[in-house]
Structures are given as C-alpha cells and as structure tokens.
PDB file of N, CA and C in Angstrom:
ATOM      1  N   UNK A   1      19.183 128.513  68.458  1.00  0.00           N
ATOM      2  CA  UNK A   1      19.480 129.928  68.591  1.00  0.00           C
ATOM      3  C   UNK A   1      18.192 130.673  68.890  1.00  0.00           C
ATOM      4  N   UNK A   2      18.088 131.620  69.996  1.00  0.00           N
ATOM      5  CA  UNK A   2      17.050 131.845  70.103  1.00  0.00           C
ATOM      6  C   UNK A   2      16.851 133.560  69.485  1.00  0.00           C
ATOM      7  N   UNK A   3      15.981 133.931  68.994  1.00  0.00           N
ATOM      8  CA  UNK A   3      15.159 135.192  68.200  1.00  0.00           C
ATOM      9  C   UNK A   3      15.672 134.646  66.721  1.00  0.00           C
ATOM     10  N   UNK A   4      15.339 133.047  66.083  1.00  0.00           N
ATOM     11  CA  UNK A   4      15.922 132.779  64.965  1.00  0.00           C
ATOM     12  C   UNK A   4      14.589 132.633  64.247  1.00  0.00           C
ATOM     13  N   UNK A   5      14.875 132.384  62.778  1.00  0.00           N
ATOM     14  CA  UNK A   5      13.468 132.448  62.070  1.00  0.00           C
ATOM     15  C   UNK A   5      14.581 132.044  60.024  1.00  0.00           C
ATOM     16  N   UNK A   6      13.071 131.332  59.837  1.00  0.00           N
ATOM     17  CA  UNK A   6      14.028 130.970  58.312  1.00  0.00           C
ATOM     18  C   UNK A   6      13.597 131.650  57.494  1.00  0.00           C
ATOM     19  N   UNK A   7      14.283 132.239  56.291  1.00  0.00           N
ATOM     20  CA  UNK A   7      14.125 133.224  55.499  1.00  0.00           C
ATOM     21  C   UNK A   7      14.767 133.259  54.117  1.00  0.00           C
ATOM     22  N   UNK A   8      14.363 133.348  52.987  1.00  0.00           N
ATOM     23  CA  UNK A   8      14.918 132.795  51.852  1.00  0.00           C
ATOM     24  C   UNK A   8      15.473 134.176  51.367  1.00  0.00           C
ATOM     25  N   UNK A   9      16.671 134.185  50.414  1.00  0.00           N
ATOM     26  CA  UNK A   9      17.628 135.034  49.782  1.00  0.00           C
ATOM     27  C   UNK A   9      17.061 134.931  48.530  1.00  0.00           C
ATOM     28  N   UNK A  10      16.717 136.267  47.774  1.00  0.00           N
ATOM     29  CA  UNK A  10      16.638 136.171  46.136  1.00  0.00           C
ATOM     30  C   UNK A  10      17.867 136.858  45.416  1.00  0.00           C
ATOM     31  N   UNK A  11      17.414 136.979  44.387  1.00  0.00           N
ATOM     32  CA  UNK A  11      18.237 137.748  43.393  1.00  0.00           C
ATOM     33  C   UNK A  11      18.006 138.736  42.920  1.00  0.00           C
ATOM     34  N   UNK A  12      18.817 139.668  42.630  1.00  0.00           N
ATOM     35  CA  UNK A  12      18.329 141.196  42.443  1.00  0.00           C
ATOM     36  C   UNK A  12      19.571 141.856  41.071  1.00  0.00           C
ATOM     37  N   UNK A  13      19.655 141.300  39.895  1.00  0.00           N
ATOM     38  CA  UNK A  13      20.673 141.880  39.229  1.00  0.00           C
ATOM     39  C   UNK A  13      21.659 140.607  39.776  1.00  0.00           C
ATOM     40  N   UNK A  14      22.737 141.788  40.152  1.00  0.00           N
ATOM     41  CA  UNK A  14      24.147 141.094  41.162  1.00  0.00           C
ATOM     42  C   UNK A  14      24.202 140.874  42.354  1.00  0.00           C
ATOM     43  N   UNK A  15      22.880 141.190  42.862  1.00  0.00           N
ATOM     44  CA  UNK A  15      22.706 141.444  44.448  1.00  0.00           C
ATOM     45  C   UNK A  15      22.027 140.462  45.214  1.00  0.00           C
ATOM     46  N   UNK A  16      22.115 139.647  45.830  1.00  0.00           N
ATOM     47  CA  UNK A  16      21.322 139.005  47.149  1.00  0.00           C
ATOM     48  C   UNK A  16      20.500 140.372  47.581  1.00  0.00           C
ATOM     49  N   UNK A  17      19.206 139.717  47.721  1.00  0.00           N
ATOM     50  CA  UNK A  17      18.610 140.682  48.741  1.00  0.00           C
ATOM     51  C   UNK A  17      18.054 139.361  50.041  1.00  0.00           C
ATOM     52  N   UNK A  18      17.951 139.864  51.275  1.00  0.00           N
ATOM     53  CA  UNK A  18      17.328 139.605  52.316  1.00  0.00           C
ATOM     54  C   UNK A  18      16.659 139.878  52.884  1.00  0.00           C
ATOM     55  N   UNK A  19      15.363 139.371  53.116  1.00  0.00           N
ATOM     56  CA  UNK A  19      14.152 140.053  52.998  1.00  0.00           C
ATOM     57  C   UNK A  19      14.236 139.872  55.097  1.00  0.00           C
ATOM     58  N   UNK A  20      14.144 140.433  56.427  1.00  0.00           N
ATOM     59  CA  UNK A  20      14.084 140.554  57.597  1.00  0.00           C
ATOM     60  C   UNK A  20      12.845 140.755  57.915  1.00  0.00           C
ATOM     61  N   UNK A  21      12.024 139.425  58.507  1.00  0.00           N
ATOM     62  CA  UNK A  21      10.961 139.759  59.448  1.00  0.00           C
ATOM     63  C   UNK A  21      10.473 140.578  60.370  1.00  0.00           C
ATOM     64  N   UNK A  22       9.559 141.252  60.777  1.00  0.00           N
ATOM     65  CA  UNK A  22       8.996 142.140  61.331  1.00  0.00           C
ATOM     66  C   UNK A  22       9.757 142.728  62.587  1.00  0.00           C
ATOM     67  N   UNK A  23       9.657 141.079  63.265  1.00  0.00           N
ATOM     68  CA  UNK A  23       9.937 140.627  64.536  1.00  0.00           C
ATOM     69  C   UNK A  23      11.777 140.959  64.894  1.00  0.00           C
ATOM     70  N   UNK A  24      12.421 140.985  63.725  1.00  0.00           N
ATOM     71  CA  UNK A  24      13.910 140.591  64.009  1.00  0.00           C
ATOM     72  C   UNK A  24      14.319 142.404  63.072  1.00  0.00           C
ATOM     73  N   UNK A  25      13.352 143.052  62.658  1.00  0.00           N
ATOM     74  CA  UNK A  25      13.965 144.172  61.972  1.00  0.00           C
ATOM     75  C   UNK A  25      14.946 144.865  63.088  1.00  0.00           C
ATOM     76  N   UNK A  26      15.676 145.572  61.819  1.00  0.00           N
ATOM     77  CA  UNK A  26      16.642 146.808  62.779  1.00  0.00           C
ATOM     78  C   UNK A  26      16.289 148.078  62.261  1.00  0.00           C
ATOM     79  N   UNK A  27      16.763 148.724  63.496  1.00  0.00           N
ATOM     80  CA  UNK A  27      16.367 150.324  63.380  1.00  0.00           C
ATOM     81  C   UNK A  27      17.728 150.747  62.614  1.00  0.00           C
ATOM     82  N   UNK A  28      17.015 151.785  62.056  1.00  0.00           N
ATOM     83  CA  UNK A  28      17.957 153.109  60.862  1.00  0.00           C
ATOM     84  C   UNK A  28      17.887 152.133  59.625  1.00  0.00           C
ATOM     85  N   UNK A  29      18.696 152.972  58.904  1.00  0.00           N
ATOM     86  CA  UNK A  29      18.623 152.874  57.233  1.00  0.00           C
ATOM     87  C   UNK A  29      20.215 151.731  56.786  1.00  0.00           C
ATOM     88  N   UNK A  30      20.698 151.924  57.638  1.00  0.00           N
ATOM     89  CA  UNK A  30      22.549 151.321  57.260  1.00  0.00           C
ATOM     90  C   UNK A  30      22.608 150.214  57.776  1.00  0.00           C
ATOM     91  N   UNK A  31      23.524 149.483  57.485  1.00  0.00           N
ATOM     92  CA  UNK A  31      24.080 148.218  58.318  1.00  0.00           C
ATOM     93  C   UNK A  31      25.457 148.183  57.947  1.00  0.00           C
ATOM     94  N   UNK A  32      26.284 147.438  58.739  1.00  0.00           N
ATOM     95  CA  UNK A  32      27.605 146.774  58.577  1.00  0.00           C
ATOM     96  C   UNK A  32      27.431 145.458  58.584  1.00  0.00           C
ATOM     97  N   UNK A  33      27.957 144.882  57.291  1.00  0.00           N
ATOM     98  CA  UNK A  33      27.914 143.472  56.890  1.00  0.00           C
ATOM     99  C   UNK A  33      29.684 143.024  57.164  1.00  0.00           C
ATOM    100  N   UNK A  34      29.758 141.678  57.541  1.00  0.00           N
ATOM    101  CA  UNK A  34      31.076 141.176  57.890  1.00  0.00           C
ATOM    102  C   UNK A  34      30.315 139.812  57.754  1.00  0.00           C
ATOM    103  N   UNK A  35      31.799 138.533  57.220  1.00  0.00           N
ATOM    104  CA  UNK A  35      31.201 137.622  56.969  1.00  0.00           C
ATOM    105  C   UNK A  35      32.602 137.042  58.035  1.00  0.00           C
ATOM    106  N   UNK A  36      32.102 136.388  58.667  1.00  0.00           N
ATOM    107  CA  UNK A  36      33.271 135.385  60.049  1.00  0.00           C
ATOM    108  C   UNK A  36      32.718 133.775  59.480  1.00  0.00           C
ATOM    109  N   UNK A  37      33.802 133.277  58.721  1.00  0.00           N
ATOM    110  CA  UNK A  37      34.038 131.921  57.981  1.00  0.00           C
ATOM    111  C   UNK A  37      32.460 131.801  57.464  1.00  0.00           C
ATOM    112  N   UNK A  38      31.363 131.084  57.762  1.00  0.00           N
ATOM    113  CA  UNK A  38      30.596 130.590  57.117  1.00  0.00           C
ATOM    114  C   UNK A  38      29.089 131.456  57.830  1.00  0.00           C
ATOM    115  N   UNK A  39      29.677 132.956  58.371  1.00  0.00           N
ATOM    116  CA  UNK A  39      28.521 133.025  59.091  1.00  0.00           C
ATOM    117  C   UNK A  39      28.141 134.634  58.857  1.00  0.00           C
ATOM    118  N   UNK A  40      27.478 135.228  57.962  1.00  0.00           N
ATOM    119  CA  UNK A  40      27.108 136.391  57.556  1.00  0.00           C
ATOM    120  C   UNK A  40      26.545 137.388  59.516  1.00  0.00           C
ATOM    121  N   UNK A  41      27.582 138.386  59.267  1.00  0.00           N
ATOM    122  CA  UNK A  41      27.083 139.245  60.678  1.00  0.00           C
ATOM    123  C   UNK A  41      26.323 140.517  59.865  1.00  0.00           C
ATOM    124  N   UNK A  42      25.302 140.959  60.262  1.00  0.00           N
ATOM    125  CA  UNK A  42      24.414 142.242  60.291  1.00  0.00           C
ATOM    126  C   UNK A  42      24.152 142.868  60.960  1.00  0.00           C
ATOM    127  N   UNK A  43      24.749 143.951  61.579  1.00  0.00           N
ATOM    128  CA  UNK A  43      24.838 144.568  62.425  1.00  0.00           C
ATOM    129  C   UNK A  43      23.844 146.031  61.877  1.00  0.00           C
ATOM    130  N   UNK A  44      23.410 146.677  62.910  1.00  0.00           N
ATOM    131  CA  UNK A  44      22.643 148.319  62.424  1.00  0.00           C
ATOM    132  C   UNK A  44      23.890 149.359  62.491  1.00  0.00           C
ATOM    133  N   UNK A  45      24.021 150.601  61.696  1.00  0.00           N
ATOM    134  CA  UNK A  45      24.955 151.776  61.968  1.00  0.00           C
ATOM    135  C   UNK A  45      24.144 152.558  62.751  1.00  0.00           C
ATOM    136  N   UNK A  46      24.033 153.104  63.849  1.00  0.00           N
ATOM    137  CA  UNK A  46      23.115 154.138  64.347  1.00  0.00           C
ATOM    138  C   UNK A  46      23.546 155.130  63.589  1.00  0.00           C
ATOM    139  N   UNK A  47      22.094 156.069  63.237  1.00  0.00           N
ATOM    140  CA  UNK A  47      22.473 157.198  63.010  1.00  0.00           C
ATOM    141  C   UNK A  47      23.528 158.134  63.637  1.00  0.00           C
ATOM    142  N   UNK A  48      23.895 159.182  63.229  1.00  0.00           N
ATOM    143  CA  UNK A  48      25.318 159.804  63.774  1.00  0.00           C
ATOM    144  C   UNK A  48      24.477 161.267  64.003  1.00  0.00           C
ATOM    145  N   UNK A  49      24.796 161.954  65.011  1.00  0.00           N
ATOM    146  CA  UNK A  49      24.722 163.467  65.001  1.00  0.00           C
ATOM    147  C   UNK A  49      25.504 164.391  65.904  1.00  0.00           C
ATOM    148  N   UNK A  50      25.518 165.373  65.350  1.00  0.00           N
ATOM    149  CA  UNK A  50      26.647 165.942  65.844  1.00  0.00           C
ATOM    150  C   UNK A  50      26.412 166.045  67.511  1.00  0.00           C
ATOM    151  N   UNK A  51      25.227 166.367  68.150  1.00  0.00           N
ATOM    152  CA  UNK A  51      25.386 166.303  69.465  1.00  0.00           C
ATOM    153  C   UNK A  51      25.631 164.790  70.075  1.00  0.00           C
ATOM    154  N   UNK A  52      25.143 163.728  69.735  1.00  0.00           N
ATOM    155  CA  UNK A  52      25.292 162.464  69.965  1.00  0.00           C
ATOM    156  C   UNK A  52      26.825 162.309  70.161  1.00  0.00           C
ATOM    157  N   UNK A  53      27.619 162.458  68.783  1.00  0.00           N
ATOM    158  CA  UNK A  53      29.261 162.600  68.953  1.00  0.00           C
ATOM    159  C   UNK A  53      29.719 163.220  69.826  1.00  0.00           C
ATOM    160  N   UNK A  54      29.388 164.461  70.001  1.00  0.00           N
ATOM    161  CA  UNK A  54      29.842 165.566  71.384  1.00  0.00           C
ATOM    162  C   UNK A  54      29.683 164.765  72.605  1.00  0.00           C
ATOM    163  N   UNK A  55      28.411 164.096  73.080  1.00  0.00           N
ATOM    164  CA  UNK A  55      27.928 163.840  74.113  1.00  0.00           C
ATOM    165  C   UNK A  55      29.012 162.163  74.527  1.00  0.00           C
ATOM    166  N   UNK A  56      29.295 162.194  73.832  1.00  0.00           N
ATOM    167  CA  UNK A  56      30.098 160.876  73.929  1.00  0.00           C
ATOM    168  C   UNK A  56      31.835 161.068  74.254  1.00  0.00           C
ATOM    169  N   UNK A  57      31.948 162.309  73.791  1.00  0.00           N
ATOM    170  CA  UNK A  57      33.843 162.788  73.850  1.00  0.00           C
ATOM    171  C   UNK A  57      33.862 162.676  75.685  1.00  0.00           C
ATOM    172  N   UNK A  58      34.875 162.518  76.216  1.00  0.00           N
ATOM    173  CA  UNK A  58      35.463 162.580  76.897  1.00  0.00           C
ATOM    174  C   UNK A  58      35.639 164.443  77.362  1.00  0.00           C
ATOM    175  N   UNK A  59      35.478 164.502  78.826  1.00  0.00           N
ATOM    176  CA  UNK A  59      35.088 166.098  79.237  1.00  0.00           C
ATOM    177  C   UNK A  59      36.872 166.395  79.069  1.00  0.00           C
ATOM    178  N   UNK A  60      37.231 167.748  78.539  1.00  0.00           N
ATOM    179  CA  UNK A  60      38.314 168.556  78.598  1.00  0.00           C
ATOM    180  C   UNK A  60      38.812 168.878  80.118  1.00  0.00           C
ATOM    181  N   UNK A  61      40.155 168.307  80.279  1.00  0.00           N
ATOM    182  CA  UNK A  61      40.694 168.626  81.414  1.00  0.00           C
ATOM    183  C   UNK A  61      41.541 169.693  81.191  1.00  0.00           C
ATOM    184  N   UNK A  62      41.920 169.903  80.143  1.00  0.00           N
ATOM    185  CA  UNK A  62      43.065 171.023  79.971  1.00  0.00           C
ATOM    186  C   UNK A  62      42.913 172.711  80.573  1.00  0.00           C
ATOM    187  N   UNK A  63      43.796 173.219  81.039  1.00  0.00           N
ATOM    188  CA  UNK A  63      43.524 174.325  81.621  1.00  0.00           C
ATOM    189  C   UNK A  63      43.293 175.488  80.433  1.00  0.00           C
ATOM    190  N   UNK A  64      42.312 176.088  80.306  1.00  0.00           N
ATOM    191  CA  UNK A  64      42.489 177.224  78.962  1.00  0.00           C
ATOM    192  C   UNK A  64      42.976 178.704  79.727  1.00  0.00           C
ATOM    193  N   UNK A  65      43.832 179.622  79.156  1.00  0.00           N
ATOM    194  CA  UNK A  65      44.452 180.643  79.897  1.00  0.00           C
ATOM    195  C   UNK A  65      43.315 181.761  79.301  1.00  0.00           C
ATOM    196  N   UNK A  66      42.951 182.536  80.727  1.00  0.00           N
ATOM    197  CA  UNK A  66      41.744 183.503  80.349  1.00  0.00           C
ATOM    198  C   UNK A  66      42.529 184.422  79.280  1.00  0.00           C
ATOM    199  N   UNK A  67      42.086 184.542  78.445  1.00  0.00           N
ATOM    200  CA  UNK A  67      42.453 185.752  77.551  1.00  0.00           C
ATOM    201  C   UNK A  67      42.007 186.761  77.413  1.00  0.00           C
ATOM    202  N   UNK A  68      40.590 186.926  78.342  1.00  0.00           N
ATOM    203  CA  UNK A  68      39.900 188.243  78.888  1.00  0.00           C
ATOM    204  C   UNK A  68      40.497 189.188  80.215  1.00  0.00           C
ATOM    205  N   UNK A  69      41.740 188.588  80.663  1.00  0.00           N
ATOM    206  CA  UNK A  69      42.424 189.047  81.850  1.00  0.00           C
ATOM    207  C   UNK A  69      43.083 190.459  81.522  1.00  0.00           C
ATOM    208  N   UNK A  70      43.520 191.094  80.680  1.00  0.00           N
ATOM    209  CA  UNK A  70      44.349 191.797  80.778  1.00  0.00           C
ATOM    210  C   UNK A  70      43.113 193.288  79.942  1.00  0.00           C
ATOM    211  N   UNK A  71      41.708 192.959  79.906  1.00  0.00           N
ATOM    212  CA  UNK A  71      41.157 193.808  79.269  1.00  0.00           C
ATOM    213  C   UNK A  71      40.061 194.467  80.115  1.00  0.00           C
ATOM    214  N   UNK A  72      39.445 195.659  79.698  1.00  0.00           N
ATOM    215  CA  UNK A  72      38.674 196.625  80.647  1.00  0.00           C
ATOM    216  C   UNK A  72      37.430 195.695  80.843  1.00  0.00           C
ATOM    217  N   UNK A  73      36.492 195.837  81.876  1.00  0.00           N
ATOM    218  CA  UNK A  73      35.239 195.477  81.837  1.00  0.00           C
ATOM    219  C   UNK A  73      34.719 196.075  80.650  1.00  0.00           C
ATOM    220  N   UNK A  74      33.582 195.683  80.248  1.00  0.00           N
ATOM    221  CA  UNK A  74      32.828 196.308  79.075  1.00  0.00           C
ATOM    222  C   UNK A  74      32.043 197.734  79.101  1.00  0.00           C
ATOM    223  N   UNK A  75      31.651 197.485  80.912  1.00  0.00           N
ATOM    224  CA  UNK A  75      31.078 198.944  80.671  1.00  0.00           C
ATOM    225  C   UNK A  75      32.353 199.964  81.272  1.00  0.00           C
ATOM    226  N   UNK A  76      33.420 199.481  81.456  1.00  0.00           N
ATOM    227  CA  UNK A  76      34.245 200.665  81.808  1.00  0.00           C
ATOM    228  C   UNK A  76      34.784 201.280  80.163  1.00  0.00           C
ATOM    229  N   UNK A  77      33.924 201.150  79.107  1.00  0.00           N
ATOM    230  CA  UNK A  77      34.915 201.073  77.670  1.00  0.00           C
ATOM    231  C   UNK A  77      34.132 202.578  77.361  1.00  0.00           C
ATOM    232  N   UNK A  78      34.401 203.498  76.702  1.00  0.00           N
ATOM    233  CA  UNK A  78      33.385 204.967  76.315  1.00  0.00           C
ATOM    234  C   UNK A  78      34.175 205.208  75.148  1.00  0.00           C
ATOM    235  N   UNK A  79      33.463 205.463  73.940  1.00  0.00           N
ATOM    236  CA  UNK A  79      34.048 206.139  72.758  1.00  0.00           C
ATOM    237  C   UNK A  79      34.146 207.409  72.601  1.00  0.00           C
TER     238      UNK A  79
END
C-alpha cells in the first residue's frame, strides 16, 4: 500500500489513541471513523461555513414575482 507506515495503538482510560505521523496527518480537528470488516477507515470532516455551504447549493431557477411593481419610485414619495 503505498503512503503506508507502522504505528502502534495505546491506551487511554477506555480509549485507543492513534498516534498519525507527520507525513500521513490530516487537516482540521474532526474525523469520521467507520470500521468495513477488519479495516478501520479515517477519514477528515472539513470544516463547515456558512459561505462554503452557500457556495456549493445549486443556483435558484425559480421565478420570484417583483413585489416592488405596483409601488412609487422612491423619489416620487413626499411627506
């Protein structure tokens, strides 16, 4: 397997910890762990932000009905 490297598991309380070489670290703070039969997956969560989410939606096709149509210009308005 290549970008592989051996690495020992301790104990922490109840916890395995896994200690990740320099070389093989992941970026951000999170991960998603999944175990597929005998084979631990570690995946990174990217951080989330709200423009990131936006930038990713799908553009609005829907028609929006002007609701400024039926009103004066602004400067035609006098109190």
């Amino acid at each position: 397997m290549q970008n592989s490297r051996h690495a020992s598991l301790l104990t922490s309380g109840q916890d395995q910890v896994l200690t990740i070489p320099q070389e093989l670290a992941l970026s951000g703070t999170e991960v998603l762990l999944r175990k597929e039969g005998h084979r631990l997956i570690i995946e990174p969560i990217p951080s989330s932000s709200l423009l990131s989410l936006l930038t990713s939606l799908p553009d609005i096709t829907d028609h929006f009905p002007d609701i400024d149509e039926a009103l004066l210009p602004l400067d035609d308005i006098t109190l």
